[in-house]
Protein backbone atom coordinates (compact mmCIF):
# COMPACT_ATOMS: atom_id res chain seq x y z
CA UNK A 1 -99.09 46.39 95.78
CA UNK A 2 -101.09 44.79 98.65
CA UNK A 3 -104.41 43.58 98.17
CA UNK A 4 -106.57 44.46 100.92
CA UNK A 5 -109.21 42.22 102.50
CA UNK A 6 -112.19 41.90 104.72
CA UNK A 7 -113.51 39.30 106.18
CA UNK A 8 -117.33 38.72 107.38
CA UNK A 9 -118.40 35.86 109.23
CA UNK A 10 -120.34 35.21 112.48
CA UNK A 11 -117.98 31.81 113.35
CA UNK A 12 -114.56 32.73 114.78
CA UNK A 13 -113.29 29.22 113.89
CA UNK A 14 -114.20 29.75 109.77
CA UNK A 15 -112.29 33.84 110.28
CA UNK A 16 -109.29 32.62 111.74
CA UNK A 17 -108.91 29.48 109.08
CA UNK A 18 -109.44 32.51 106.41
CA UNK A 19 -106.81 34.51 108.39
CA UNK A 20 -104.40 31.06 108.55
CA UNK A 21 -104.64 31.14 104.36
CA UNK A 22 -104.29 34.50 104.21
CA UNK A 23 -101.30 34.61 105.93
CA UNK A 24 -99.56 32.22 103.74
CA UNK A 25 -100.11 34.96 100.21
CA UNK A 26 -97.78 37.98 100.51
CA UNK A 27 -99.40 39.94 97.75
CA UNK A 28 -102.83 40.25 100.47
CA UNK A 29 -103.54 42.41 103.76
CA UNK A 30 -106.46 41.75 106.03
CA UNK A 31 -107.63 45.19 106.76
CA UNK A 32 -110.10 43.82 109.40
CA UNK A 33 -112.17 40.60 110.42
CA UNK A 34 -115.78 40.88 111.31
CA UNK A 35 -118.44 38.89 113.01
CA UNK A 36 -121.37 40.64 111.49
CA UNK A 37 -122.38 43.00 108.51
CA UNK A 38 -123.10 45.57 111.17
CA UNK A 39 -119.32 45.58 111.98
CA UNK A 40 -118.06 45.63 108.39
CA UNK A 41 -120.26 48.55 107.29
CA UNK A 42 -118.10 50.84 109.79
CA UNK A 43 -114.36 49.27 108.19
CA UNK A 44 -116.20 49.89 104.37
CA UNK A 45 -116.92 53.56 105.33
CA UNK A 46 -113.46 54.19 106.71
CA UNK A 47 -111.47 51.58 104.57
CA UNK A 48 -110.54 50.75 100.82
CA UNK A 49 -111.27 47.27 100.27
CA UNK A 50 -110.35 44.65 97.51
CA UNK A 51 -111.58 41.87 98.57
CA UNK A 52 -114.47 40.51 100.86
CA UNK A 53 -114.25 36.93 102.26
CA UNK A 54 -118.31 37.12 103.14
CA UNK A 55 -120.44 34.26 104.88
CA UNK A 56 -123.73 33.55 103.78
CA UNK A 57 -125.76 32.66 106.41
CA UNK A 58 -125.15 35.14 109.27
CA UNK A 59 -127.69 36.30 111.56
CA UNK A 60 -129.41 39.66 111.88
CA UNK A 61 -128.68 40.39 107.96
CA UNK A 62 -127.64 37.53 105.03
CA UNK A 63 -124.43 38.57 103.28
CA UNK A 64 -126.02 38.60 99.81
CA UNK A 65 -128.37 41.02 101.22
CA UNK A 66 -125.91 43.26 102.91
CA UNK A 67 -123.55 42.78 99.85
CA UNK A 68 -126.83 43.21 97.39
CA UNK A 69 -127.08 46.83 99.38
CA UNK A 70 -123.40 48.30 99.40
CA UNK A 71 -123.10 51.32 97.40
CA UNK A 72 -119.43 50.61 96.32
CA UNK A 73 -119.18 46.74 95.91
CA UNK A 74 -115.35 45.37 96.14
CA UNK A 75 -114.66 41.73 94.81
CA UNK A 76 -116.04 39.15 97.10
CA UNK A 77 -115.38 35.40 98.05
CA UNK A 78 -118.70 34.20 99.18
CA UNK A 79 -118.23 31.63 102.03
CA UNK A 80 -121.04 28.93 103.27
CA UNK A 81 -121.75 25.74 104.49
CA UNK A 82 -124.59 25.52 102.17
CA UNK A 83 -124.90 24.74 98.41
CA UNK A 84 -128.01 26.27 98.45
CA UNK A 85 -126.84 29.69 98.06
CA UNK A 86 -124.89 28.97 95.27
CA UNK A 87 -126.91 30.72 92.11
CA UNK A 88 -127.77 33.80 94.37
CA UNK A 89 -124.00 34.19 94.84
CA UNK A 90 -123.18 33.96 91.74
CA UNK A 91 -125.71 36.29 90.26
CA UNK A 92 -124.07 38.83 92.64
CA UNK A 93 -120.77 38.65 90.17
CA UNK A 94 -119.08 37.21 93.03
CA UNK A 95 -115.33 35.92 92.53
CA UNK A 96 -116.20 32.50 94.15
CA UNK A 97 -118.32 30.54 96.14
CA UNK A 98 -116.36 28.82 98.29
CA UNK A 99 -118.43 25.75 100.60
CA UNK A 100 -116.77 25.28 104.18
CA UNK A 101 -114.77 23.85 105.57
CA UNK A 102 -112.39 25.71 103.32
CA UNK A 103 -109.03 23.68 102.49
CA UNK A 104 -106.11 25.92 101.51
CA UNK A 105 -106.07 24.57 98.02
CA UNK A 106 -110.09 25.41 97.19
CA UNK A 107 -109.24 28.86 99.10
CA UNK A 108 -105.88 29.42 96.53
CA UNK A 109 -108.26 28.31 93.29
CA UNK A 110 -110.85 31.13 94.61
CA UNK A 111 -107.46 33.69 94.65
CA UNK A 112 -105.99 33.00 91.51
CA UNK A 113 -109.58 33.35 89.88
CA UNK A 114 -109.49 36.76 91.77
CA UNK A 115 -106.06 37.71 90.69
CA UNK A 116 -106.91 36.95 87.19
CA UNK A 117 -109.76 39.32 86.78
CA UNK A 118 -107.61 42.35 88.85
CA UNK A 119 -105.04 41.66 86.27
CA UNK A 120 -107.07 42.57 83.23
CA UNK A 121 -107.89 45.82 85.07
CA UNK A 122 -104.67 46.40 85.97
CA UNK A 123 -102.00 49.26 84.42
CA UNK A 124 -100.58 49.00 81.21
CA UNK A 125 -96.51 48.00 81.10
CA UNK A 126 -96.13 51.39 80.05
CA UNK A 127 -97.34 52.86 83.60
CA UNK A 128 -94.58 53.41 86.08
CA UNK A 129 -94.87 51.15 88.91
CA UNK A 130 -93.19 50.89 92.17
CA UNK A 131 -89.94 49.05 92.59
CA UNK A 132 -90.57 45.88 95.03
CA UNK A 133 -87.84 45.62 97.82
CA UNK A 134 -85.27 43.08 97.01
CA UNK A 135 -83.21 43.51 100.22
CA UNK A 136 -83.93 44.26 104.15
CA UNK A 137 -81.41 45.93 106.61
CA UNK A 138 -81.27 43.90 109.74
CA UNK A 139 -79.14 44.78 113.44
CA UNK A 140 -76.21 43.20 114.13
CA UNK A 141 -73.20 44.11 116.24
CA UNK A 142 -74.45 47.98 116.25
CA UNK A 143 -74.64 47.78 112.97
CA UNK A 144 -77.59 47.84 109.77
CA UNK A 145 -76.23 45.16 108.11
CA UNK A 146 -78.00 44.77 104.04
CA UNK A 147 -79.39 41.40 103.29
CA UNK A 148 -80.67 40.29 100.13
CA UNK A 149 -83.59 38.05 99.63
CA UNK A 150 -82.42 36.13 97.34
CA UNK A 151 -79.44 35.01 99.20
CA UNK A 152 -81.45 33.62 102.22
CA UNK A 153 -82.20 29.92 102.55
CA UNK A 154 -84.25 29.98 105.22
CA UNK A 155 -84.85 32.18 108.74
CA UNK A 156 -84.83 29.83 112.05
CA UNK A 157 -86.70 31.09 115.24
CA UNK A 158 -84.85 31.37 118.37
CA UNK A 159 -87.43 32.38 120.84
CA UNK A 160 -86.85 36.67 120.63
CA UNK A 161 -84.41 36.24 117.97
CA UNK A 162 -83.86 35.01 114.52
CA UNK A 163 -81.11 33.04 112.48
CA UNK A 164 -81.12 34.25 108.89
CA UNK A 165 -79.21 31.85 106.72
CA UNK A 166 -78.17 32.68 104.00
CA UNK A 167 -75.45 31.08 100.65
CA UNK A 168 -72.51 32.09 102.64
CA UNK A 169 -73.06 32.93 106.24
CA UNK A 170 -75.97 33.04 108.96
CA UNK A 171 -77.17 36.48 110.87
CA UNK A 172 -78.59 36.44 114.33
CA UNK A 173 -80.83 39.66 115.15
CA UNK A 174 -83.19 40.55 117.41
CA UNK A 175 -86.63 39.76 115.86
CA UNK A 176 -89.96 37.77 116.49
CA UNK A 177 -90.09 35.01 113.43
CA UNK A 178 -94.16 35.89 113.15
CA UNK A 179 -92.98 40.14 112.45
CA UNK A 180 -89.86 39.37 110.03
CA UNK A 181 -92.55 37.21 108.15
CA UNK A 182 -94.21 40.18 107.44
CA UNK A 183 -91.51 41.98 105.82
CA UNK A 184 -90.61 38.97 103.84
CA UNK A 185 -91.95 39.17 100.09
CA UNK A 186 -94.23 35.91 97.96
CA UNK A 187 -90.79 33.27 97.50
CA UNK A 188 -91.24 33.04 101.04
CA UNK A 189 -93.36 30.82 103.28
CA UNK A 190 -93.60 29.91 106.64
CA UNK A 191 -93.46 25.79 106.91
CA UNK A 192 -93.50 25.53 111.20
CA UNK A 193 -93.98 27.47 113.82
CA UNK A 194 -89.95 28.26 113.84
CA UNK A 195 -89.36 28.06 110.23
CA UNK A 196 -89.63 30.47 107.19
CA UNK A 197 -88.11 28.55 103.64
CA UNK A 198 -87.23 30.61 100.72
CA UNK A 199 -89.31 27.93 98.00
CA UNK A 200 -86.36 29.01 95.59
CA UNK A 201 -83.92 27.27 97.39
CA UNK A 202 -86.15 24.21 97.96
CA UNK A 203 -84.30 21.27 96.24
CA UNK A 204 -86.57 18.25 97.50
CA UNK A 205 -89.61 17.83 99.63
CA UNK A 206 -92.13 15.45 101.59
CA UNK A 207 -94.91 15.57 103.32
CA UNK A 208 -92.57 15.90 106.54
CA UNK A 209 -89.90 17.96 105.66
CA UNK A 210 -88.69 19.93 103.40
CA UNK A 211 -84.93 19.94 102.15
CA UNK A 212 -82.53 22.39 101.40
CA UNK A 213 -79.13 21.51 100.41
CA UNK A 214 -78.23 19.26 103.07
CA UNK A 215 -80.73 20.92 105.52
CA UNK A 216 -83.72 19.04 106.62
CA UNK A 217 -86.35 21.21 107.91
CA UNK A 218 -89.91 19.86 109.18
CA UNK A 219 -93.25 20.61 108.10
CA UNK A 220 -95.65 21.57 110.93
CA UNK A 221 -98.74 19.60 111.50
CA UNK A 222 -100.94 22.84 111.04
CA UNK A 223 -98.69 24.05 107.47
CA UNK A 224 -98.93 20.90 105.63
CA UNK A 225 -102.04 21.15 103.53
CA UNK A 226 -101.22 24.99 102.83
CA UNK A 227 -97.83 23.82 101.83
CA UNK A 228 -98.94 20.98 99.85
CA UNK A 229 -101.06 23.27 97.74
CA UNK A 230 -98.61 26.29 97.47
CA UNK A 231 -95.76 23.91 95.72
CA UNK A 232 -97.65 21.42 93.65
């Protein structure tokens, strides 16, 4: 299961950071990102939301106002530059109250507290639940070739293609890094622009590189802090 998420905020630097975090959770799906409470309104009507990442201080309408006037009220992240806000937010039964900018380990503190309360809503063991994937069927030489997750070390970007290696041999198929990311499931995480690490097979790290085996494979500049936070 997917969460699905909104997010509202008038600054398209403070969505796309959201966007950057979000990106790095496989359980969670951005449905949409918004620039005003006028533009979520139409998603909420059409969509089934989760979870709303929703600024403050927006013009035209506050978001504790528009989220104060939603019939059907999802979990929300309020998000702000301004402690001010911080009791009205709050008294809304909001998740969190996250102040910008937003690092990647505030943001994951805010999804765990979220995760937490969805949990003690959540089925009972005795309700049947669907199977998660443990494999993917990839192209090579003509042919659907199975690969298991847990066999794969780490995936390598070639421009239009991949590498996939895995314990005992390496695939090459035809795939952009950013869309095989998507089908990827939570043990995996994307540490550079042209590198995807399974953390299970992670036997050492810095804050440069990360080490697998006998593989050294670098940390981008724009990963680090998400990394950072997602293994310590």
């Amino acid at each position: 299961m997917k969460y699905k998420c909104l997010i509202i905020d008038d600054e398209e630097l403070a969505r796309e950071l959201i966007e950057t975090h979000l990106s790095q959770l496989g359980d969670f799906e951005l449905i949409a990102s918004c620039s005003s409470a006028i533009e979520a309104s139409k998603v909420l009507q059409e969509k089934t939301i989760d979870l709303l990442f929703l600024d403050i201080e927006m013009p035209v309408l506050k978001g504790t106002d528009f989220f104060n006037n939603l019939m059907h009220k999802p979990r929300v992240i309020f998000t702000t530059a301004y402690r001010d806000y911080a009791i009205e937010g709050f008294e809304l039964n909001a998740v969190d109250y996250i102040l910008k900018p937003i690092t990647f380990q505030r943001f994951f503190k805010a999804i765990e507290k979220f995760r937490t309360l969805q949990q003690s809503i959540s089925p009972t063991p005795t309700d049947i639940s669907e199977p998660k994937e443990t494999f993917i069927y990839i192209r090579k030489d003509r042919k659907q070739v199975k690969v298991y997750f847990e066999a794969i070390l780490y995936i390598e970007s070639l421009k239009d293609y991949i590498k996939i290696h895995t314990d005992e041999k390496t695939h090459i198929t035809k795939y952009s890094i950013s869309a095989f990311e998507k089908k990827l499931d939570d043990r995996f995480i994307r540490v550079h622009r042209s590198y995807i690490v399974n953390k299970d097979k992670i036997t050492a790290y810095t804050k440069n590189d990360i080490e697998i085996g006998q593989m050294e494979i670098p940390i981008g500049e724009n990963f680090r802090d998400n990394i950072t936070a997602f293994l310590t």
